[in-house]
C-alpha atoms as a PDB file:
ATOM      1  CA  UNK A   1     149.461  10.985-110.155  1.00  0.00           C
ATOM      2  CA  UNK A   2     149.915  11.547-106.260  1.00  0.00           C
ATOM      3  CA  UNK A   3     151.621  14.629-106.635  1.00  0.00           C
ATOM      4  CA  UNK A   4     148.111  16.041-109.089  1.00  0.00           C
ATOM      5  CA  UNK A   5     145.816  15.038-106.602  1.00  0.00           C
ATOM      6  CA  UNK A   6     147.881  16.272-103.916  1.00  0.00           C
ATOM      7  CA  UNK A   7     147.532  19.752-105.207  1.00  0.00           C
ATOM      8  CA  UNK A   8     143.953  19.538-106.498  1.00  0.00           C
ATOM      9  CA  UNK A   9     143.379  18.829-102.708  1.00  0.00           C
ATOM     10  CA  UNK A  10     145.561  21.918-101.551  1.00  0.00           C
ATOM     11  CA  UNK A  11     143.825  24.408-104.394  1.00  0.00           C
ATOM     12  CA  UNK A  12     140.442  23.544-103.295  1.00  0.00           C
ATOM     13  CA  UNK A  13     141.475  24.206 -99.499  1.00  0.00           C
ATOM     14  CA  UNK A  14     142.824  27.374-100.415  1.00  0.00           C
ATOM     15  CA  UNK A  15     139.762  27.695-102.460  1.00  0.00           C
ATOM     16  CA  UNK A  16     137.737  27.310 -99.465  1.00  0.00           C
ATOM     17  CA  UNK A  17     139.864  29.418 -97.137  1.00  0.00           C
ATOM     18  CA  UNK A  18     139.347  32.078 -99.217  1.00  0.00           C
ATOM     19  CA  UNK A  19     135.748  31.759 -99.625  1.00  0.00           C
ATOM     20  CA  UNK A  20     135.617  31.910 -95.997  1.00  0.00           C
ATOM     21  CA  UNK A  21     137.635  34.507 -95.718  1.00  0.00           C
ATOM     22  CA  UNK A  22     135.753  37.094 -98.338  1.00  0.00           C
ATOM     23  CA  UNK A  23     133.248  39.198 -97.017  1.00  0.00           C
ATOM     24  CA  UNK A  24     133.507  38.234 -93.404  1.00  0.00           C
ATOM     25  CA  UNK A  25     132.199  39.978 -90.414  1.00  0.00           C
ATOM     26  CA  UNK A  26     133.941  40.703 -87.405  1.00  0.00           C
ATOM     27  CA  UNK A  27     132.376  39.874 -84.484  1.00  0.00           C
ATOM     28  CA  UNK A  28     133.779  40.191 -80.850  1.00  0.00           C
ATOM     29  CA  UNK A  29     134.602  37.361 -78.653  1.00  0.00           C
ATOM     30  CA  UNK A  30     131.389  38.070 -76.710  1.00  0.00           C
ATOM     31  CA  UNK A  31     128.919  38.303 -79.712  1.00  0.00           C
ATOM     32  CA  UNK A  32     128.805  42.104 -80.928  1.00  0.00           C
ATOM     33  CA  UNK A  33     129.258  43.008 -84.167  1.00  0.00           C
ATOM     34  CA  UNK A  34     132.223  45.370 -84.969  1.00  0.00           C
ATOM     35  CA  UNK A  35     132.276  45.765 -88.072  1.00  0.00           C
ATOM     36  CA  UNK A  36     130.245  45.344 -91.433  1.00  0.00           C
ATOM     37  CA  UNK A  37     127.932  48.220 -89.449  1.00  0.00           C
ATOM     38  CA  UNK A  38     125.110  50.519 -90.870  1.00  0.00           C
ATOM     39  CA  UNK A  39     126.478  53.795 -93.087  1.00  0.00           C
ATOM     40  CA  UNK A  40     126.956  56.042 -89.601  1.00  0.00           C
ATOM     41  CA  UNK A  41     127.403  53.390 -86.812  1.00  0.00           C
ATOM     42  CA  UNK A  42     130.838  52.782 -85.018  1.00  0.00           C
ATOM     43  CA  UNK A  43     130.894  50.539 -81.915  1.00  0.00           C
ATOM     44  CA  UNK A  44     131.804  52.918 -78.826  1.00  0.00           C
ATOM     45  CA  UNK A  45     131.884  49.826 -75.636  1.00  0.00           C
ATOM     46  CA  UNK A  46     131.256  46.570 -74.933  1.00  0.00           C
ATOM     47  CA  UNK A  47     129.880  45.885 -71.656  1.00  0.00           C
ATOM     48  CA  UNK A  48     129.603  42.554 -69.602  1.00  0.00           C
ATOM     49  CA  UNK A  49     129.691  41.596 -65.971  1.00  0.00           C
ATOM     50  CA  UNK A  50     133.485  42.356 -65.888  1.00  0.00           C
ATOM     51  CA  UNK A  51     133.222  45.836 -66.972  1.00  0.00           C
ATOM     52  CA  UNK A  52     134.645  48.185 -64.030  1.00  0.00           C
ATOM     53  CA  UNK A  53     131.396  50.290 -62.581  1.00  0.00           C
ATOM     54  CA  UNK A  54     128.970  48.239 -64.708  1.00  0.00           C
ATOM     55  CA  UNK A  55     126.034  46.117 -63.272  1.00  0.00           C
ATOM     56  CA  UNK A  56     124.743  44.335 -65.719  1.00  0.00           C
ATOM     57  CA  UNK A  57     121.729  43.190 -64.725  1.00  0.00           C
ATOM     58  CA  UNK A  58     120.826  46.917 -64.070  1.00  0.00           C
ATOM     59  CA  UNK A  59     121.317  46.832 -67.839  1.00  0.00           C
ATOM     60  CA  UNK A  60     118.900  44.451 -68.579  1.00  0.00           C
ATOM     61  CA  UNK A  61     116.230  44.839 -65.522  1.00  0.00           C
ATOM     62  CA  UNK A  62     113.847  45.590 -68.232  1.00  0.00           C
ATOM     63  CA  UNK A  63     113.886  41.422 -68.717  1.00  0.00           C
ATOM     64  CA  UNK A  64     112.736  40.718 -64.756  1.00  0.00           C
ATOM     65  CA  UNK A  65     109.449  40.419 -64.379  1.00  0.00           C
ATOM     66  CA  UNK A  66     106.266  38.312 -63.517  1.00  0.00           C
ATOM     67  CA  UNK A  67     107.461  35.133 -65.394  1.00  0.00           C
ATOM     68  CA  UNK A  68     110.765  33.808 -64.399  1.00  0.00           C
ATOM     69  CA  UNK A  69     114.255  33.879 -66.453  1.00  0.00           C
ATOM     70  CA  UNK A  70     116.579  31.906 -64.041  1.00  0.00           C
ATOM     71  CA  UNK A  71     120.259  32.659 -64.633  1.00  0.00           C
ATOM     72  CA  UNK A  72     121.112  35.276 -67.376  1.00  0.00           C
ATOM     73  CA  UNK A  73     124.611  36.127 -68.789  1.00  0.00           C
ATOM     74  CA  UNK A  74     124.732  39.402 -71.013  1.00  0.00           C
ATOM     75  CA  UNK A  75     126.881  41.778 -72.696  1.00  0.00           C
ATOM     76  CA  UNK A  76     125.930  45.304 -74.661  1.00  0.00           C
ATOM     77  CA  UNK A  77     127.294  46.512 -77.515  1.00  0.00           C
ATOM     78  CA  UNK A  78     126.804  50.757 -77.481  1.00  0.00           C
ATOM     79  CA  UNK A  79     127.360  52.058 -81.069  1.00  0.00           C
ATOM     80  CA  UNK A  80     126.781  55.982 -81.989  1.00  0.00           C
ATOM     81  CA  UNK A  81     125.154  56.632 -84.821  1.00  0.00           C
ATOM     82  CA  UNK A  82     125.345  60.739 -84.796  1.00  0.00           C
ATOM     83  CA  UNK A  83     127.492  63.270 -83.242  1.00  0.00           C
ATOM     84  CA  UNK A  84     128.200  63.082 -79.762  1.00  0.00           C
ATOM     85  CA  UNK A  85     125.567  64.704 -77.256  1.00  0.00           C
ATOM     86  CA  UNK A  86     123.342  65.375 -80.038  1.00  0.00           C
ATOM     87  CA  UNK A  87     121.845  61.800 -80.660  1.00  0.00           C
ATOM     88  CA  UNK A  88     121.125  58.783 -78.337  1.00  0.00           C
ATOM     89  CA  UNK A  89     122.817  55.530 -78.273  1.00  0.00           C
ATOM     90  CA  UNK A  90     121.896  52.403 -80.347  1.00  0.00           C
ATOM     91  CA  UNK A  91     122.351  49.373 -78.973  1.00  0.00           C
ATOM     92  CA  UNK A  92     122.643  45.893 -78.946  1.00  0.00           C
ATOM     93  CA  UNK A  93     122.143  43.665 -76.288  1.00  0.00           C
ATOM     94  CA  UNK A  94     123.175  39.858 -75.969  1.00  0.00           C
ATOM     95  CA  UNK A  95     120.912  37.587 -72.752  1.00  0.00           C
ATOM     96  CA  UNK A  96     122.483  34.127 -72.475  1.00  0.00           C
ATOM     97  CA  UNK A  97     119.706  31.887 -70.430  1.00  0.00           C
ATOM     98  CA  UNK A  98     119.687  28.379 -69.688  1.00  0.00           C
ATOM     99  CA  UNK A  99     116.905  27.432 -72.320  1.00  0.00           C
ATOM    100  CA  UNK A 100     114.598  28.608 -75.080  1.00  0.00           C
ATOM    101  CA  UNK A 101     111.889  28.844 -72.361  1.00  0.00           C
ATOM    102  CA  UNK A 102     113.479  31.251 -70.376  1.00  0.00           C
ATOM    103  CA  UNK A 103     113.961  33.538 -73.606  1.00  0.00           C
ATOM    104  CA  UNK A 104     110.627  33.310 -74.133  1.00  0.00           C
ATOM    105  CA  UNK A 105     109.447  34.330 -70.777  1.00  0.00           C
ATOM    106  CA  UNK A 106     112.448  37.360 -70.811  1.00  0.00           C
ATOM    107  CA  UNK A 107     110.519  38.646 -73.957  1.00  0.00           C
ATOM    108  CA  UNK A 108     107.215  38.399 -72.639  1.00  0.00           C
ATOM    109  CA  UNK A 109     108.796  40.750 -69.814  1.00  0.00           C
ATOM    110  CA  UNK A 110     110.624  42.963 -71.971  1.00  0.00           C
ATOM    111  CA  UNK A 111     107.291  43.781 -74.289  1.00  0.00           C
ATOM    112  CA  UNK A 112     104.835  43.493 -70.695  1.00  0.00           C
ATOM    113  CA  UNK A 113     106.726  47.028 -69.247  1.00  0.00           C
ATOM    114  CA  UNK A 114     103.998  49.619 -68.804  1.00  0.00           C
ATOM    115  CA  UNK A 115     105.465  52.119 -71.186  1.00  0.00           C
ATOM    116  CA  UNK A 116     104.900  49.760 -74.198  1.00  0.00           C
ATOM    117  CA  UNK A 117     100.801  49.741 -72.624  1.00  0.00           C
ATOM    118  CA  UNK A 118     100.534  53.260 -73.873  1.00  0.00           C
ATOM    119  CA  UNK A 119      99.620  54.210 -77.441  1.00  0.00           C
ATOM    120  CA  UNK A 120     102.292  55.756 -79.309  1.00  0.00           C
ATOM    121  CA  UNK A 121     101.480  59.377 -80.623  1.00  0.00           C
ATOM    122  CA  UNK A 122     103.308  60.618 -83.657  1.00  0.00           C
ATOM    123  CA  UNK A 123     104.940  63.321 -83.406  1.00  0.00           C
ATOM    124  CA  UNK A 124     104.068  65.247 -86.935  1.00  0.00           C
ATOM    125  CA  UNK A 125     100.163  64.902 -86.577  1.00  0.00           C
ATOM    126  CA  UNK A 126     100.082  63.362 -83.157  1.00  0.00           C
ATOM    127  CA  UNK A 127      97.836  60.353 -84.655  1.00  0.00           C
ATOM    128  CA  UNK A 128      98.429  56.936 -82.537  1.00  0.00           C
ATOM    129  CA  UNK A 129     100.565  54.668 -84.244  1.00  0.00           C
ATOM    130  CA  UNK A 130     101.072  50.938 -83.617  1.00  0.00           C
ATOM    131  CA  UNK A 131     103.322  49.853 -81.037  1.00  0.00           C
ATOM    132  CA  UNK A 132     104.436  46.730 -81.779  1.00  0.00           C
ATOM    133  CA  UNK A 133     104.856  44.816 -85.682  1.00  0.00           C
ATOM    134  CA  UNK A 134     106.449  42.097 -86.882  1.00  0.00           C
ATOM    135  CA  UNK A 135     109.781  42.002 -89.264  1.00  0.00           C
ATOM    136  CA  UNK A 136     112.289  39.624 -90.349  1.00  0.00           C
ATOM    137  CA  UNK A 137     115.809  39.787 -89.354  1.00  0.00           C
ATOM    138  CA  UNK A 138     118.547  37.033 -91.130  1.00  0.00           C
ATOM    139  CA  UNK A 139     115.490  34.884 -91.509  1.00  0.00           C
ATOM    140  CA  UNK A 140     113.731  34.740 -88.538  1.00  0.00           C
ATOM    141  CA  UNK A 141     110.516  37.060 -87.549  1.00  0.00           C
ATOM    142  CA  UNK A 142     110.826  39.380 -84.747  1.00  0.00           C
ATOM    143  CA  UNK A 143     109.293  41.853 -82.962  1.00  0.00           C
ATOM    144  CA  UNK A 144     109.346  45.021 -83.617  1.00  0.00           C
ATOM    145  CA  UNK A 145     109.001  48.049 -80.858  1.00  0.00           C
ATOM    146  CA  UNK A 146     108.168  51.315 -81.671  1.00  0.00           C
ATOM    147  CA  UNK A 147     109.420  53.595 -78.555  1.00  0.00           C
ATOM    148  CA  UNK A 148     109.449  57.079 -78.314  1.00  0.00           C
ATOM    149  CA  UNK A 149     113.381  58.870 -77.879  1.00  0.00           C
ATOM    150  CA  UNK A 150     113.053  62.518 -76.638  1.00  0.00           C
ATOM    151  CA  UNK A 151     115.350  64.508 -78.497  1.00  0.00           C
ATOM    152  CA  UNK A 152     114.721  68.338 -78.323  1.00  0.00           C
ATOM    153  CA  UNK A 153     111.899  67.639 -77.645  1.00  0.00           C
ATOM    154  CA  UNK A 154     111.174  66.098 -80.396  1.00  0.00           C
ATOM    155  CA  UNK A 155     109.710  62.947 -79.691  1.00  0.00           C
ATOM    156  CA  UNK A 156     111.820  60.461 -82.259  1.00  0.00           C
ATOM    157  CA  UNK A 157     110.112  57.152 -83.042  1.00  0.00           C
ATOM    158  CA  UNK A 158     113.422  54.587 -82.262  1.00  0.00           C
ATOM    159  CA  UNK A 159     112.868  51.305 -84.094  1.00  0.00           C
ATOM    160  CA  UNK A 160     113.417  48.343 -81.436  1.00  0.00           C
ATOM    161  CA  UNK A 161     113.829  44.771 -82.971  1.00  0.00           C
ATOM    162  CA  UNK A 162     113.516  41.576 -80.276  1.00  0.00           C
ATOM    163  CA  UNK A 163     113.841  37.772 -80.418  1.00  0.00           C
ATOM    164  CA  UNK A 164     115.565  34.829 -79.492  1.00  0.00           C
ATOM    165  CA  UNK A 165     117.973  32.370 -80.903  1.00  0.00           C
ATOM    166  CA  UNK A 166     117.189  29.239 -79.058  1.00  0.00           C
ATOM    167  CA  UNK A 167     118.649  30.307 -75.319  1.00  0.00           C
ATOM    168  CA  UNK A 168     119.912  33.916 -76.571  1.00  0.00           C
ATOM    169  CA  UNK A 169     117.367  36.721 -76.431  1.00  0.00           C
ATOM    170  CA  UNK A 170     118.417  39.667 -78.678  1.00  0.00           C
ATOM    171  CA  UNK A 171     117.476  43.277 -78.514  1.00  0.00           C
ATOM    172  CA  UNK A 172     118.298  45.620 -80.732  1.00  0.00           C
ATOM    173  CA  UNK A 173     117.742  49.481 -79.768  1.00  0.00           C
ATOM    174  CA  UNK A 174     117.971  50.602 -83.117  1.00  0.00           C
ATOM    175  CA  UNK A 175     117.551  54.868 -83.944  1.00  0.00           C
ATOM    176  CA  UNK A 176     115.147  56.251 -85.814  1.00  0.00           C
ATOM    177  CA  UNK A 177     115.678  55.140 -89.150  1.00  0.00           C
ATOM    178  CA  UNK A 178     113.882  51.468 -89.595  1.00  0.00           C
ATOM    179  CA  UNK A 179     116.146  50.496 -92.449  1.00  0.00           C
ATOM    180  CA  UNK A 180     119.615  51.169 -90.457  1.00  0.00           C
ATOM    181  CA  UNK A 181     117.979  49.517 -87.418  1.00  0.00           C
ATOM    182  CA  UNK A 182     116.877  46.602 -89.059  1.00  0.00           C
ATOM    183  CA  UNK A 183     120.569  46.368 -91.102  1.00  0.00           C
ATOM    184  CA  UNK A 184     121.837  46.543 -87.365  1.00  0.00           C
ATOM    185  CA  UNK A 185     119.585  44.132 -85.883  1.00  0.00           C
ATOM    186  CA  UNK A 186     121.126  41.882 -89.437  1.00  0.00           C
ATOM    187  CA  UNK A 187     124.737  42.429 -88.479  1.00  0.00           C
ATOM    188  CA  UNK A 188     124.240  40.395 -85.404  1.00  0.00           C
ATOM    189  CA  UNK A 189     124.045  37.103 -87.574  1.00  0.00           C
ATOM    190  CA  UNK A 190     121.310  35.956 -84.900  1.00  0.00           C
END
């Protein structure tokens, strides 16, 4: 009788393990998603603090502003999306701060930055758009940035998806499909 439940016990832990195991994401040791990415998007760098030539907080200066953040940790993860030199860079960026409150007041930075003041022109009929909307990324609504990527000339509309987890404030610099943005703005289980 010891023996059967014995092995009941060790099949449903295997069970388990392989549950666990089945359609999981990797996801680097500082938060990044590698894998499980949009059709099109590889991971090119991580960046932190400890990355030779980097200075991270140049990275995220876009955060510093009027209402105070305290102490930030962050790392980037640059993915390409199209060929080299032809497209720009998505990315997504991870802000460690010592509270919720200090997310909040990073995002109320981020969105305050006199570019996002302007209306946003599209480019086909050069009719203003809406800058900013809502959307929902792994349950939780977000903000959503429309910015404006010059390529060609062009003028691309680049979907931008912010929030925070609790102390973590997440940006997403997506390209200029919404769906692939928002599917890489999912991959970041945040």
């Amino acid at each position: 009788m010891k023996s059967m439940a014995i092995m009941c016990i060790l099949f449903m832990y295997m069970s388990v393990a392989c549950l666990n195991s089945f359609g999981s994401e990797k996801i680097s040791e500082f938060g990044i998603p590698e894998d499980n990415l949009p059709a099109g998007f590889k991971l090119l760098a991580i960046k932190t603090n400890s990355t030779p030539g980097v200075n991270i907080t140049e990275d995220i200066n876009e955060f510093f502003g009027a209402e105070n953040i305290g102490p930030s940790e962050a790392v980037i993860g640059v993915y390409i999306w199209g060929p080299l030199g032809q497209a720009y860079d998505a990315k997504i960026t991870l802000i460690n701060l010592t509270d919720e409150k200090h997310a909040q007041a990073a995002i109320t930075n981020y969105r305050s930055q006199s570019k996002y003041q302007k209306p946003l022109y599209n480019r086909v009929d050069r009719g203003k758009e809406d800058r900013f909307a809502k959307a929902i990324v792994n349950g939780h609504e977000v903000l959503e940035i429309r910015d404006v990527v010059d390529t060609v000339g062009l003028g691309d509309v680049r979907y931008l998806f912010l929030w925070n987890n609790n102390a973590t404030v997440v940006l997403v610099e997506g390209n200029n499909d919404r769906s692939k943005s928002l599917e890489l703005a999912s991959a970041t289980k945040l």
